[in-house]
C-alpha atoms as a PDB file:
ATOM      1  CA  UNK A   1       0.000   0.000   0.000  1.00  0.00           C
ATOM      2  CA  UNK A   2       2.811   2.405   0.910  1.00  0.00           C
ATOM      3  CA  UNK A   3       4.534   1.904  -2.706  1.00  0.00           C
ATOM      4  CA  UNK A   4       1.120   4.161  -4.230  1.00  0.00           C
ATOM      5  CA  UNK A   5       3.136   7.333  -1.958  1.00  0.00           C
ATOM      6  CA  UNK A   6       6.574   6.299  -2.662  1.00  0.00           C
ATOM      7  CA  UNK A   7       7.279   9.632  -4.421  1.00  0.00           C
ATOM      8  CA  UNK A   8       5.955  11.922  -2.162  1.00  0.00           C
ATOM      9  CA  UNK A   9       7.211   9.904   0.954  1.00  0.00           C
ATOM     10  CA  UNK A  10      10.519  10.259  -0.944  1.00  0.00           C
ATOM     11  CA  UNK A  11      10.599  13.754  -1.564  1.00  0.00           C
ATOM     12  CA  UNK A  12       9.403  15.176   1.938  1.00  0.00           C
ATOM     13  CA  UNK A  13      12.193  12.354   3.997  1.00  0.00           C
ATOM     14  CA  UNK A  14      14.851  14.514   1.419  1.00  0.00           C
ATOM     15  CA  UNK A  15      13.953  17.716   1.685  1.00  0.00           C
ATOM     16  CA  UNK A  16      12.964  17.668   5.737  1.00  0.00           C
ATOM     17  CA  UNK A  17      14.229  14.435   7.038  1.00  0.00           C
ATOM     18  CA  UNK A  18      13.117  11.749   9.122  1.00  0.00           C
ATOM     19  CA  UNK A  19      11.295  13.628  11.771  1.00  0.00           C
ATOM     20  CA  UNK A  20       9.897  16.317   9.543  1.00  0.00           C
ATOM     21  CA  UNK A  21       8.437  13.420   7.404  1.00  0.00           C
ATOM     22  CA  UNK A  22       7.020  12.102  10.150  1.00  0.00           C
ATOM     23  CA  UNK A  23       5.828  15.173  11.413  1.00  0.00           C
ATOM     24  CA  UNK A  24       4.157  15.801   8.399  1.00  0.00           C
ATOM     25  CA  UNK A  25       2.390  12.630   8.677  1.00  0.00           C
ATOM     26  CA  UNK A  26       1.352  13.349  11.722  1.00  0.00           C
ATOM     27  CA  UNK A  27       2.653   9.657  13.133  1.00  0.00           C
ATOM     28  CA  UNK A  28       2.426   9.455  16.695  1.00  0.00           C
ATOM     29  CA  UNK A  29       2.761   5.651  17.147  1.00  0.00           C
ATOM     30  CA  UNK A  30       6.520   4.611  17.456  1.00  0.00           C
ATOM     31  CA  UNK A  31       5.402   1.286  15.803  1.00  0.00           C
ATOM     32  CA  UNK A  32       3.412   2.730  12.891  1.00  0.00           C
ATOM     33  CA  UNK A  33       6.578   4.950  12.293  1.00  0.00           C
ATOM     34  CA  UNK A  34       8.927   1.916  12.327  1.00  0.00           C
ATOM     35  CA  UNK A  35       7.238   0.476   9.271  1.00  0.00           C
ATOM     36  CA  UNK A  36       7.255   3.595   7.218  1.00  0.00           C
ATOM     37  CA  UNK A  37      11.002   4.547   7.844  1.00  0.00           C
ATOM     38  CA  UNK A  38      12.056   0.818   7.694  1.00  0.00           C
ATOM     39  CA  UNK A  39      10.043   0.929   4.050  1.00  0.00           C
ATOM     40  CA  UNK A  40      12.005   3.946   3.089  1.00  0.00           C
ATOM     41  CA  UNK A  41      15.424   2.572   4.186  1.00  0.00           C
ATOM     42  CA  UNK A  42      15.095  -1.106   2.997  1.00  0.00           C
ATOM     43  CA  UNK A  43      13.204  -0.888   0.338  1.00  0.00           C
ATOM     44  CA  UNK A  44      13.546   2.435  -1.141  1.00  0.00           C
ATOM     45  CA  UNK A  45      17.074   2.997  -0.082  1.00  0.00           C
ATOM     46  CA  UNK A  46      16.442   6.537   0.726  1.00  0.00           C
ATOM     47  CA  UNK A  47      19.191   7.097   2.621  1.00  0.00           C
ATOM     48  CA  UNK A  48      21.721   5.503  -0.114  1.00  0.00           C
ATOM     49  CA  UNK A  49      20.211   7.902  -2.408  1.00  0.00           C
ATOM     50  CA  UNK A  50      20.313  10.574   0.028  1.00  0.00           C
ATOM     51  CA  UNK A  51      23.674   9.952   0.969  1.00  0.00           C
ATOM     52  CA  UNK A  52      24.684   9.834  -2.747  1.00  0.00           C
ATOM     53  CA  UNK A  53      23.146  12.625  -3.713  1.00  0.00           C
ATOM     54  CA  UNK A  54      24.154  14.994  -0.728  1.00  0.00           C
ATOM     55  CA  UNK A  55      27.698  13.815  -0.493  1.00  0.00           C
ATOM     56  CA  UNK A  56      29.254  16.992  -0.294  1.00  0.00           C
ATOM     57  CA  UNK A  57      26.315  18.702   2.504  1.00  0.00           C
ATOM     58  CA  UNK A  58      26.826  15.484   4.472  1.00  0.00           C
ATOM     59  CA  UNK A  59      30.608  15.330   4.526  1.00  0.00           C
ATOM     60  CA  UNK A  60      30.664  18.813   5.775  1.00  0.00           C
ATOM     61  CA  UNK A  61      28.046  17.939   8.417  1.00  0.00           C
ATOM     62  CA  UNK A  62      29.986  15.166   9.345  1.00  0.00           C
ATOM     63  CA  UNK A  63      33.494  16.665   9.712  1.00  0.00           C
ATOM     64  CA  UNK A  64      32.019  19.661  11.800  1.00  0.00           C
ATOM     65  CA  UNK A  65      29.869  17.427  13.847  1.00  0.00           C
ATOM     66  CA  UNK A  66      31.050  14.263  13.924  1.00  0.00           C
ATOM     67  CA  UNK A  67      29.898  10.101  13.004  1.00  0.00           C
ATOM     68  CA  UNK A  68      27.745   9.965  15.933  1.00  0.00           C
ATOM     69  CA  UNK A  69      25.445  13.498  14.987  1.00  0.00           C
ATOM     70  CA  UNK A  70      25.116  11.932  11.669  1.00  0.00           C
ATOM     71  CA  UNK A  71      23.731   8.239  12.704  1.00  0.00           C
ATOM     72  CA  UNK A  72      21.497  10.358  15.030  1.00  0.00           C
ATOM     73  CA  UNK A  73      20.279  12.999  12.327  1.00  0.00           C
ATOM     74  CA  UNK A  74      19.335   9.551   9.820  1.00  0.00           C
ATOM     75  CA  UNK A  75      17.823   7.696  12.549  1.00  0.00           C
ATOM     76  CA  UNK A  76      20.461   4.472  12.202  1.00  0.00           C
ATOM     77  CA  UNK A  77      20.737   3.886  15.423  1.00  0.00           C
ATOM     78  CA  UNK A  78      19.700   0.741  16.021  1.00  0.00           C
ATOM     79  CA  UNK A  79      21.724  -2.700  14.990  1.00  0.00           C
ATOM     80  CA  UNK A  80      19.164  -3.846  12.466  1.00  0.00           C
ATOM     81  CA  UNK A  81      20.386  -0.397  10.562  1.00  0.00           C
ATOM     82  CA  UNK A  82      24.096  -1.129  10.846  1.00  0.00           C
ATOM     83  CA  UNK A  83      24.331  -1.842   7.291  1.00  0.00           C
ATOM     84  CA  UNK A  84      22.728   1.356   5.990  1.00  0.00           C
ATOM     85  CA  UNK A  85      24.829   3.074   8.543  1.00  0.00           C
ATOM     86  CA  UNK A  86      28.485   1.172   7.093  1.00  0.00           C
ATOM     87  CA  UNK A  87      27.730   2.335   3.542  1.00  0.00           C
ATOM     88  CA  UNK A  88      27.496   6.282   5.106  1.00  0.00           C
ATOM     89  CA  UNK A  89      30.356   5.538   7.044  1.00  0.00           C
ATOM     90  CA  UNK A  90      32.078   3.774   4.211  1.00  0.00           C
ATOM     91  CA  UNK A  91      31.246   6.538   1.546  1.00  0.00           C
ATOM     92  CA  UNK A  92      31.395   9.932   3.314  1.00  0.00           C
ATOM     93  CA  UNK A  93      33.556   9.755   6.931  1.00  0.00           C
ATOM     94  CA  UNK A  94      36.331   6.921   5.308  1.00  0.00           C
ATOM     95  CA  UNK A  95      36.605   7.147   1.645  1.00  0.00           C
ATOM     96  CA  UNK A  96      36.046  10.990   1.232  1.00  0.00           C
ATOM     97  CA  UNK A  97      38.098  11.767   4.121  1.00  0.00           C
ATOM     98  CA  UNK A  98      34.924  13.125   6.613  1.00  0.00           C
ATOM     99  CA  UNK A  99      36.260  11.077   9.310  1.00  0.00           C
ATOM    100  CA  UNK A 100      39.764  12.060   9.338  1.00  0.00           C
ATOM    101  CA  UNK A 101      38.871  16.000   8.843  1.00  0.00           C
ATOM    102  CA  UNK A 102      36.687  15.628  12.117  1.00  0.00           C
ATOM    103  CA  UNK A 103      39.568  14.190  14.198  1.00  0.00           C
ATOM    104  CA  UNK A 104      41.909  16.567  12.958  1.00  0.00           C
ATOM    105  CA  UNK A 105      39.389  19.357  13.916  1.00  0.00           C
ATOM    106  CA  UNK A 106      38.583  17.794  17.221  1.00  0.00           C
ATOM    107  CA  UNK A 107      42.149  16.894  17.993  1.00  0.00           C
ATOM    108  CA  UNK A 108      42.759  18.717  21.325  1.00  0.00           C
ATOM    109  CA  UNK A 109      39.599  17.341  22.481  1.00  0.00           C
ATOM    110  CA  UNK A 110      40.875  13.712  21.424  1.00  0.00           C
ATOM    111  CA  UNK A 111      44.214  14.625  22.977  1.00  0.00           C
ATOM    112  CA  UNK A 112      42.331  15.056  26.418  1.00  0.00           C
ATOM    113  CA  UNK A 113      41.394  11.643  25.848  1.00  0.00           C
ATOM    114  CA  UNK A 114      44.674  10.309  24.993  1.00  0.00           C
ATOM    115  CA  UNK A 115      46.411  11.987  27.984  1.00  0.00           C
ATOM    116  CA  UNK A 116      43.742  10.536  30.874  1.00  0.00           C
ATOM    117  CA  UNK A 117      44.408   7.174  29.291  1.00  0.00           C
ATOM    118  CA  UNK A 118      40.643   7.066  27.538  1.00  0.00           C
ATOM    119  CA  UNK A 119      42.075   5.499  24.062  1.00  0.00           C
ATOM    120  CA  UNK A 120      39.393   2.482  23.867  1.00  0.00           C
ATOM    121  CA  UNK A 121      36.425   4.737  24.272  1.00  0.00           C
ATOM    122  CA  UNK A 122      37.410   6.782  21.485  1.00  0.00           C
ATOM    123  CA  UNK A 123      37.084   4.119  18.982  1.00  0.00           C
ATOM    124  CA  UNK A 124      33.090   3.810  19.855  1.00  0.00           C
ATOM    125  CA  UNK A 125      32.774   7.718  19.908  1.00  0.00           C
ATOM    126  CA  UNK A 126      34.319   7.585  16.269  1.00  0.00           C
ATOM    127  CA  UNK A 127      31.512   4.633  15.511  1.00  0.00           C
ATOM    128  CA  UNK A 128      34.756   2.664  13.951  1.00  0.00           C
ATOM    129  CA  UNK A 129      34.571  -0.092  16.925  1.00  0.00           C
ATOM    130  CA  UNK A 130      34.154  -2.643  13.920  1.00  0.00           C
ATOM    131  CA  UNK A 131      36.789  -5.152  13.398  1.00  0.00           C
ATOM    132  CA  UNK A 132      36.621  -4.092   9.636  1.00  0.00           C
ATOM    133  CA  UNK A 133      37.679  -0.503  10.505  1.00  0.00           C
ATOM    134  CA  UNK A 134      40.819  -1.534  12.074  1.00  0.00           C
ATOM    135  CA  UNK A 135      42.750  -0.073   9.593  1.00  0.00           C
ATOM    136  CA  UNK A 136      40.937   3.216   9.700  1.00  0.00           C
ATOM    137  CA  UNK A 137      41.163   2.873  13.858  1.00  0.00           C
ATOM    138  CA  UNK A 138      44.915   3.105  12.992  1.00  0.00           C
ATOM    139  CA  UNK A 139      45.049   5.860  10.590  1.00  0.00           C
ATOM    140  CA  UNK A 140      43.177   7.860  13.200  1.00  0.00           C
ATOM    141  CA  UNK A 141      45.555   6.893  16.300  1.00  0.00           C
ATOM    142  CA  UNK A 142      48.227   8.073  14.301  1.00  0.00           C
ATOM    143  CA  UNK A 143      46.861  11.318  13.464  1.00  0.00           C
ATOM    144  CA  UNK A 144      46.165  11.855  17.017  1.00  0.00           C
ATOM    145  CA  UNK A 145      49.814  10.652  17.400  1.00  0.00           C
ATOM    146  CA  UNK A 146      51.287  13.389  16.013  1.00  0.00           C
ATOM    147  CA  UNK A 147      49.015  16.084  17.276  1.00  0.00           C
ATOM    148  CA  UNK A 148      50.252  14.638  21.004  1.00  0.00           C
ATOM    149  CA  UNK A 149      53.672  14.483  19.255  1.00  0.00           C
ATOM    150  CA  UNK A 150      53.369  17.690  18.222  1.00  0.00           C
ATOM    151  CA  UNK A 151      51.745  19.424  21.521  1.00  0.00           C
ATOM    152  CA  UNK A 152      54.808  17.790  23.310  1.00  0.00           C
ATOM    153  CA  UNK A 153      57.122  19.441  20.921  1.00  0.00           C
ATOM    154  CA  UNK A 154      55.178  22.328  20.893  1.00  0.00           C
ATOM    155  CA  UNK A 155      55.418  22.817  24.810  1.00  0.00           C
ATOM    156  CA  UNK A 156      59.008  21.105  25.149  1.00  0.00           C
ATOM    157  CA  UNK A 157      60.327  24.212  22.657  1.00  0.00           C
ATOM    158  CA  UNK A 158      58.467  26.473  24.810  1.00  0.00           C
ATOM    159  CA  UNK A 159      60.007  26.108  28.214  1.00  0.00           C
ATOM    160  CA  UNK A 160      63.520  25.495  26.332  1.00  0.00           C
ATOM    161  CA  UNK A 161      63.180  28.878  24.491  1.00  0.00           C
ATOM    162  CA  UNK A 162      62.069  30.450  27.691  1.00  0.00           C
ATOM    163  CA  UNK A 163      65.310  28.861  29.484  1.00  0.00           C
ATOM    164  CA  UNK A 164      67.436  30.050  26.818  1.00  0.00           C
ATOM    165  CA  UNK A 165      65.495  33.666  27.168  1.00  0.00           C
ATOM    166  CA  UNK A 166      66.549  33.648  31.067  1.00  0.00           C
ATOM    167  CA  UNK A 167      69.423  32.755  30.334  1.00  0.00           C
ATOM    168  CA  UNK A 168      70.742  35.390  27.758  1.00  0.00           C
ATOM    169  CA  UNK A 169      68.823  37.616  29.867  1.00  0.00           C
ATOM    170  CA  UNK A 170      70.794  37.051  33.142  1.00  0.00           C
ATOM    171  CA  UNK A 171      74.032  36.902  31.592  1.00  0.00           C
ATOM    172  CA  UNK A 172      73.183  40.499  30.189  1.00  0.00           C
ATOM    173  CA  UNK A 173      72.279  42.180  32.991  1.00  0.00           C
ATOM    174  CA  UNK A 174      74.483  44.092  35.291  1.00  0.00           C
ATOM    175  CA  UNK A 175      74.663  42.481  38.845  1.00  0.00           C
ATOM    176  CA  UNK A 176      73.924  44.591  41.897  1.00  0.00           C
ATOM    177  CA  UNK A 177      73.431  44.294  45.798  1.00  0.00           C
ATOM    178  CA  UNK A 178      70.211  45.198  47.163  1.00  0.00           C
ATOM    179  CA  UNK A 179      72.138  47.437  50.264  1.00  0.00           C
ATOM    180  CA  UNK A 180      74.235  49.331  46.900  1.00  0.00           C
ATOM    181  CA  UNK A 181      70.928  49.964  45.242  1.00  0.00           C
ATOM    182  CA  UNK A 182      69.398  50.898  48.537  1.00  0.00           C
ATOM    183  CA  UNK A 183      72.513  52.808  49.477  1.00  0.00           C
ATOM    184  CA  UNK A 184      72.091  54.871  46.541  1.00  0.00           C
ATOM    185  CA  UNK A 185      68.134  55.734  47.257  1.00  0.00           C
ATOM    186  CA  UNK A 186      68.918  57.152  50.415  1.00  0.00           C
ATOM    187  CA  UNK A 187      71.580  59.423  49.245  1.00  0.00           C
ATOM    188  CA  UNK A 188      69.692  60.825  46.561  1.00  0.00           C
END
């Protein structure tokens, strides 16, 4: 029955989305809901097409705001959707670089992470826990690698320039006793 509204489901879950589609419907019942956006998905592939289509919108969307905002903003997050959710993963965060741009963007806040010892819980907030993105899991590490590599370089030139400046600074300056300076105060 659903396949007679197939374009004009279509067209409204593109232009507004899953909750503005169902919105629009006027759906209240969860499990009335279920059956219309599991149509769409499954057999309509809207979110394929959507994903296809959009590339460019969504990989900007998911660099500023991350793999998790995105599986929220399509609604994939349950495990019977973890196959529409791989091919978004798969197309926008790991083959057109999304992903990477994210963690590079976030990378003091990853660094945080990295620092309190909170490495394994990163891999779930990046929604690459699967074995199959082990690869990508370390492509990522070392990117966070060398922003810690480079924060510790970063600070380590720091405090040696600062040394140096003491240093060069001290040797400069002209070395006087408090009681000659204070000597010199009263007399004048």
């Amino acid at each position: 029955m659903l396949h007679r509204y197939d374009d004009k489901l279509i067209s409204h879950y593109l232009e507004h989305g899953p909750e503005g589609l169902r919105t629009t419907l006027g759906i209240t019942s969860d499990r009335l809901w279920d059956v219309i956006f599991d149509y769409l998905v499954f057999e309509k592939e809207v979110v394929k097409y959507c994903t296809r289509n959009n590339s460019a919108y969504i990989h900007s969307l998911f660099a500023e705001h991350g793999p998790r905002a995105i599986r929220s903003a399509f609604q994939l997050n349950g495990d019977k959707y973890e196959d529409i959710w791989e091919y978004v993963m798969d197309y926008i965060g790991i083959s057109r670089g999304a992903l990477y741009e994210y963690v590079s963007e976030k990378s003091s806040l990853y660094r945080e992470h990295i620092y309190r010892g909170e490495c394994l819980s990163l891999r779930k907030d990046l929604a690459i826990e699967k074995d199959k993105y082990e690869h990508v899991w370390g492509e990522v590490l070392d990117l966070l690698l060398n922003a810690v590599s480079t924060d510790a370089f970063t600070h380590s030139a720091f405090e040696h320039g600062l040394h140096l400046f003491s240093t060069l600074y001290n040797r400069g300056r002209k070395q006087r006793s408090l009681r000659t300076w204070q000597h010199k105060k009263q007399t004048s």
